[in-house]
N, C-alpha and C. Protein backbone atom coordinates (compact mmCIF):
# COMPACT_ATOMS: atom_id res chain seq x y z
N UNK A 1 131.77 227.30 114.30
CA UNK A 1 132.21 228.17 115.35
C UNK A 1 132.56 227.31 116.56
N UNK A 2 133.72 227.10 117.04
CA UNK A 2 134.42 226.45 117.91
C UNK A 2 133.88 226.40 119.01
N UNK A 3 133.90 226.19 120.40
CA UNK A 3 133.77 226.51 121.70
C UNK A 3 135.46 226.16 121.71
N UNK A 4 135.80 227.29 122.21
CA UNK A 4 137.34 226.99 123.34
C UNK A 4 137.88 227.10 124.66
N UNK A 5 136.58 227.60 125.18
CA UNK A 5 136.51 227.71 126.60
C UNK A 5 135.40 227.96 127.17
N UNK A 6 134.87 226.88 128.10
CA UNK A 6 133.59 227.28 128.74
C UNK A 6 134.15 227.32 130.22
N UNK A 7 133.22 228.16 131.37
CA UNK A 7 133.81 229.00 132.70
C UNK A 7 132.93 229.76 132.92
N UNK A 8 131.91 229.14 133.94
CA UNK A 8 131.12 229.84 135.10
C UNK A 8 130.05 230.33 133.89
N UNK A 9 129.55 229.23 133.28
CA UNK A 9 128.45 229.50 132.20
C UNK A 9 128.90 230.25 131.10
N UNK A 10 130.01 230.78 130.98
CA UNK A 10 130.38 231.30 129.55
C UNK A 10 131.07 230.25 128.54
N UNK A 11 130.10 230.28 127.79
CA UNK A 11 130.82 229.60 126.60
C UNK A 11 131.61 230.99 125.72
N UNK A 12 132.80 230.26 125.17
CA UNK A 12 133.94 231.46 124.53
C UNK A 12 133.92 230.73 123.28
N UNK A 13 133.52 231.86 122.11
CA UNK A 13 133.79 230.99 120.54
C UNK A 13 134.74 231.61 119.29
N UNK A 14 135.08 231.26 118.78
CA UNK A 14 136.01 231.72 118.17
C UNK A 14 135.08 231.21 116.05
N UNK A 15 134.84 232.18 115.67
CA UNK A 15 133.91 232.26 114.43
C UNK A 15 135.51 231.51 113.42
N UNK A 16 134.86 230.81 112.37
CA UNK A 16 135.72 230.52 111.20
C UNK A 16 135.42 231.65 110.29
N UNK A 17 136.67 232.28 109.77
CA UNK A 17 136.66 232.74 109.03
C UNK A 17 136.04 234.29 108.94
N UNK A 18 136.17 234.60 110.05
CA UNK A 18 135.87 235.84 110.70
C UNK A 18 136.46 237.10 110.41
N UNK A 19 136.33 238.52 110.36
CA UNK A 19 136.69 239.47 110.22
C UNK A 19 138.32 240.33 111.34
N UNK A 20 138.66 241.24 111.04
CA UNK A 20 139.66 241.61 112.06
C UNK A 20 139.24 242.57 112.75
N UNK A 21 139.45 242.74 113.64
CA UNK A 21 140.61 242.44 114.82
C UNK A 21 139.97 241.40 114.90
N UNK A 22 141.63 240.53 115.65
CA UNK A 22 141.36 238.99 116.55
C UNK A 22 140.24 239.44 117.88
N UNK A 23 139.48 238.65 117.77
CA UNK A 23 138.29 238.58 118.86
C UNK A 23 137.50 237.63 118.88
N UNK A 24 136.86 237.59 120.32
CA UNK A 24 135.90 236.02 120.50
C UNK A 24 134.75 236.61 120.77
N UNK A 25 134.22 235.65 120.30
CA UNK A 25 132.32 235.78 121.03
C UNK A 25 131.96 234.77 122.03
N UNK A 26 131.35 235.61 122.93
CA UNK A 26 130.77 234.79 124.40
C UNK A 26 129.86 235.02 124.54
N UNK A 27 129.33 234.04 124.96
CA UNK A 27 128.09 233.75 124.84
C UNK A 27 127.74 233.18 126.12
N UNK A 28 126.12 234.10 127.06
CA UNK A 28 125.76 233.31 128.16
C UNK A 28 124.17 233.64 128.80
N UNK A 29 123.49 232.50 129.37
CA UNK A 29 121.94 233.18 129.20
C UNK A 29 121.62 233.15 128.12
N UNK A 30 121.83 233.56 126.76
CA UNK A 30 120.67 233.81 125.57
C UNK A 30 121.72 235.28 125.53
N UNK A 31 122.42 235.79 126.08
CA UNK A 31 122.89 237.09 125.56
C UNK A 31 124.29 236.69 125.25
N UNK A 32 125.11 238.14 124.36
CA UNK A 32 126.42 237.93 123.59
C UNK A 32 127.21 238.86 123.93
N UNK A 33 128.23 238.65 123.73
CA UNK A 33 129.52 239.74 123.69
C UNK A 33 130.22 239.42 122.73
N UNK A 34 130.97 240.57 121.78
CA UNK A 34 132.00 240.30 121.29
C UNK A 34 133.37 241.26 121.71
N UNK A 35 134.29 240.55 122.20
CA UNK A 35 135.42 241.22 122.41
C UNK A 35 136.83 241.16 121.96
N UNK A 36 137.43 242.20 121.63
CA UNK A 36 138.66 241.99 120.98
C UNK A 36 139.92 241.43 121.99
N UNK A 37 140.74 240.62 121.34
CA UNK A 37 141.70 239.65 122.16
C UNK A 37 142.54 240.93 122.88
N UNK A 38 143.30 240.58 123.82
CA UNK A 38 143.97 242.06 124.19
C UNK A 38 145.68 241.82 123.57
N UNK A 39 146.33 242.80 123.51
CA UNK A 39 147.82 242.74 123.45
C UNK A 39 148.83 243.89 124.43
N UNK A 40 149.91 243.19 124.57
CA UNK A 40 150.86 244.37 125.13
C UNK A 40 150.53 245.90 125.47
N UNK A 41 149.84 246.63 124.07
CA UNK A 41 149.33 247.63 123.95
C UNK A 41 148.09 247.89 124.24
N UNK A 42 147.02 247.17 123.20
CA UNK A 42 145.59 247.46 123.83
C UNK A 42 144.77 246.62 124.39
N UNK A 43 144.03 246.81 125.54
CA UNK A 43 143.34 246.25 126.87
C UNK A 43 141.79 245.62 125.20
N UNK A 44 141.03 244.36 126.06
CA UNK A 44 140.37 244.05 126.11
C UNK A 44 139.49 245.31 125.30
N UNK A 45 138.06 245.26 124.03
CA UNK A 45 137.10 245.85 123.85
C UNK A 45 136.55 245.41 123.33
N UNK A 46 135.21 246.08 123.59
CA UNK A 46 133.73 245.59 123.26
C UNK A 46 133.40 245.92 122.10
N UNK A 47 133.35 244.66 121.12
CA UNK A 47 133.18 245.37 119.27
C UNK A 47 131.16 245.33 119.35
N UNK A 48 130.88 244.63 119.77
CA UNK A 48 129.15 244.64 120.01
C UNK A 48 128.71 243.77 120.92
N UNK A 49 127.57 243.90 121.60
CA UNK A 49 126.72 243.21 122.64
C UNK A 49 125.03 243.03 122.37
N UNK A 50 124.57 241.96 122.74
CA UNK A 50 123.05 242.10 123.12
C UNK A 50 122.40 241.36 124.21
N UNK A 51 121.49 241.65 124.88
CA UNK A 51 120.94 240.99 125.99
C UNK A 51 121.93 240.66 126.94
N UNK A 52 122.77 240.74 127.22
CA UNK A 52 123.91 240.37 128.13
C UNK A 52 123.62 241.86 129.11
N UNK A 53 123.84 241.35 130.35
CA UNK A 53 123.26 242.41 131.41
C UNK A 53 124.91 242.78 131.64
N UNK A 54 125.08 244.16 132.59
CA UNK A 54 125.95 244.82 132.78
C UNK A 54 127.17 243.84 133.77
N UNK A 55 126.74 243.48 134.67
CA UNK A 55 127.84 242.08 135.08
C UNK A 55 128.29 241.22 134.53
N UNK A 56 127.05 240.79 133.54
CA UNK A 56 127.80 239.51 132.59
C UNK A 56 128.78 240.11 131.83
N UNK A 57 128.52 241.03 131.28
CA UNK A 57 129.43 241.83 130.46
C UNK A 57 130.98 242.14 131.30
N UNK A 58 130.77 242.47 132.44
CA UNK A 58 132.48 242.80 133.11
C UNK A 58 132.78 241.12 133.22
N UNK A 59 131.98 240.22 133.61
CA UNK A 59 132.79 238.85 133.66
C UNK A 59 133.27 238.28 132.66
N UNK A 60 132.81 238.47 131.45
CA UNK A 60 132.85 238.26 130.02
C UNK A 60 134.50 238.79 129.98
N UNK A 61 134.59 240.13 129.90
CA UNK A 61 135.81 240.74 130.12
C UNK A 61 136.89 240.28 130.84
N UNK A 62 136.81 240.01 131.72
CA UNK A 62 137.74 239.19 132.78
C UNK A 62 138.31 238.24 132.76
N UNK A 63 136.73 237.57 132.20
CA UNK A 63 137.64 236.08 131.54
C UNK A 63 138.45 236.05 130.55
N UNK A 64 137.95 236.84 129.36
CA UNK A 64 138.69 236.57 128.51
C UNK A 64 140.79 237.64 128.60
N UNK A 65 140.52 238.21 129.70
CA UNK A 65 141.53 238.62 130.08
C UNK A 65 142.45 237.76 131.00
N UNK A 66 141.47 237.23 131.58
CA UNK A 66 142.86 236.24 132.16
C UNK A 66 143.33 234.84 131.12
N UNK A 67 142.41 234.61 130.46
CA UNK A 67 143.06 233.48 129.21
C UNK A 67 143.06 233.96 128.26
N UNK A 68 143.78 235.16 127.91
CA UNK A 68 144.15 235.50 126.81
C UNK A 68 145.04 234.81 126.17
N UNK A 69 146.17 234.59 126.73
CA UNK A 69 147.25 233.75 126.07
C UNK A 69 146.68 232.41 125.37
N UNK A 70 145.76 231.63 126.26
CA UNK A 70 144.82 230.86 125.10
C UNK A 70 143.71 230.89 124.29
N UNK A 71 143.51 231.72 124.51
CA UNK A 71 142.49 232.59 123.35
C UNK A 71 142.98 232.64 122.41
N UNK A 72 144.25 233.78 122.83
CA UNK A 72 145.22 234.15 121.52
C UNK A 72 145.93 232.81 120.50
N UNK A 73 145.87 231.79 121.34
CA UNK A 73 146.09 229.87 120.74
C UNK A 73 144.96 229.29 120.25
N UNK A 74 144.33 229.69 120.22
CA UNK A 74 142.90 229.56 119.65
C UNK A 74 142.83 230.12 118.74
N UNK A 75 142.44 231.00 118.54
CA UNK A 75 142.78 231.86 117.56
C UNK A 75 143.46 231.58 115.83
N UNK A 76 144.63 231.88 116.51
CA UNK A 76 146.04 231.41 115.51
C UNK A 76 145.25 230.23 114.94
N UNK A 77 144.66 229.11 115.57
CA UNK A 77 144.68 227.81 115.61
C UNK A 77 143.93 227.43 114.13
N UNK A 78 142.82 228.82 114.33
CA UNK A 78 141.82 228.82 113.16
C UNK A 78 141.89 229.99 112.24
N UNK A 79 142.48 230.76 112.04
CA UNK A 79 142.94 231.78 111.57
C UNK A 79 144.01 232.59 110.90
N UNK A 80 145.56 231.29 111.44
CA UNK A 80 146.88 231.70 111.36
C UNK A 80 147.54 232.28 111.86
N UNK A 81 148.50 232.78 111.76
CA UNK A 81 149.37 233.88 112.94
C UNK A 81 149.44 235.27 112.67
N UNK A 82 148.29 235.79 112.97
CA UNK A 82 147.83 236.87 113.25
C UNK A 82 148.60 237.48 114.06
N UNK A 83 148.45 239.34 114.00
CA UNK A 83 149.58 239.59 114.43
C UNK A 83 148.96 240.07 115.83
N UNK A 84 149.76 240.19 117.07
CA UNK A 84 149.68 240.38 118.46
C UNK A 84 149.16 241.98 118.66
């Protein structure tokens, strides 16, 4: 499981061989998020969480919304070209 972006204590991972939808897991503190990559159409969501408190969780979100475009390069990177 990669790290492809760490930012303000979030580490961002991207699983080998992982299930669909395209999505990352972040990880921070000892707690998790998993969120789906966003596209054109649908915004950022939360496929599961634990121990991650209610802020970490919107920053979690944020981040991975503003580097989506390399997320989404990440991704591909380990996965193939998945569709948008």
């Amino acid at each position: 499981m990669p790290t492809v972006l760490m930012d303000g204590g979030f580490a961002v991972r991207v699983y080998l061989n992982d299930h669909s939808p395209p999505h990352v897991h972040v990880w921070k503190a000892g707690g998790w998020i998993v969120l789906t990559l966003p596209t054109e159409q649908t915004p950022v969501a939360v496929l599961r969480a634990s121990g991650m408190k209610q802020a970490e969780m919107i920053g979690a979100v944020r981040l991975v919304e503003q580097n989506a475009p390399a997320l989404w390069t990440a991704w591909r990177r380990y996965h193939g070209q998945n569709t948008e």
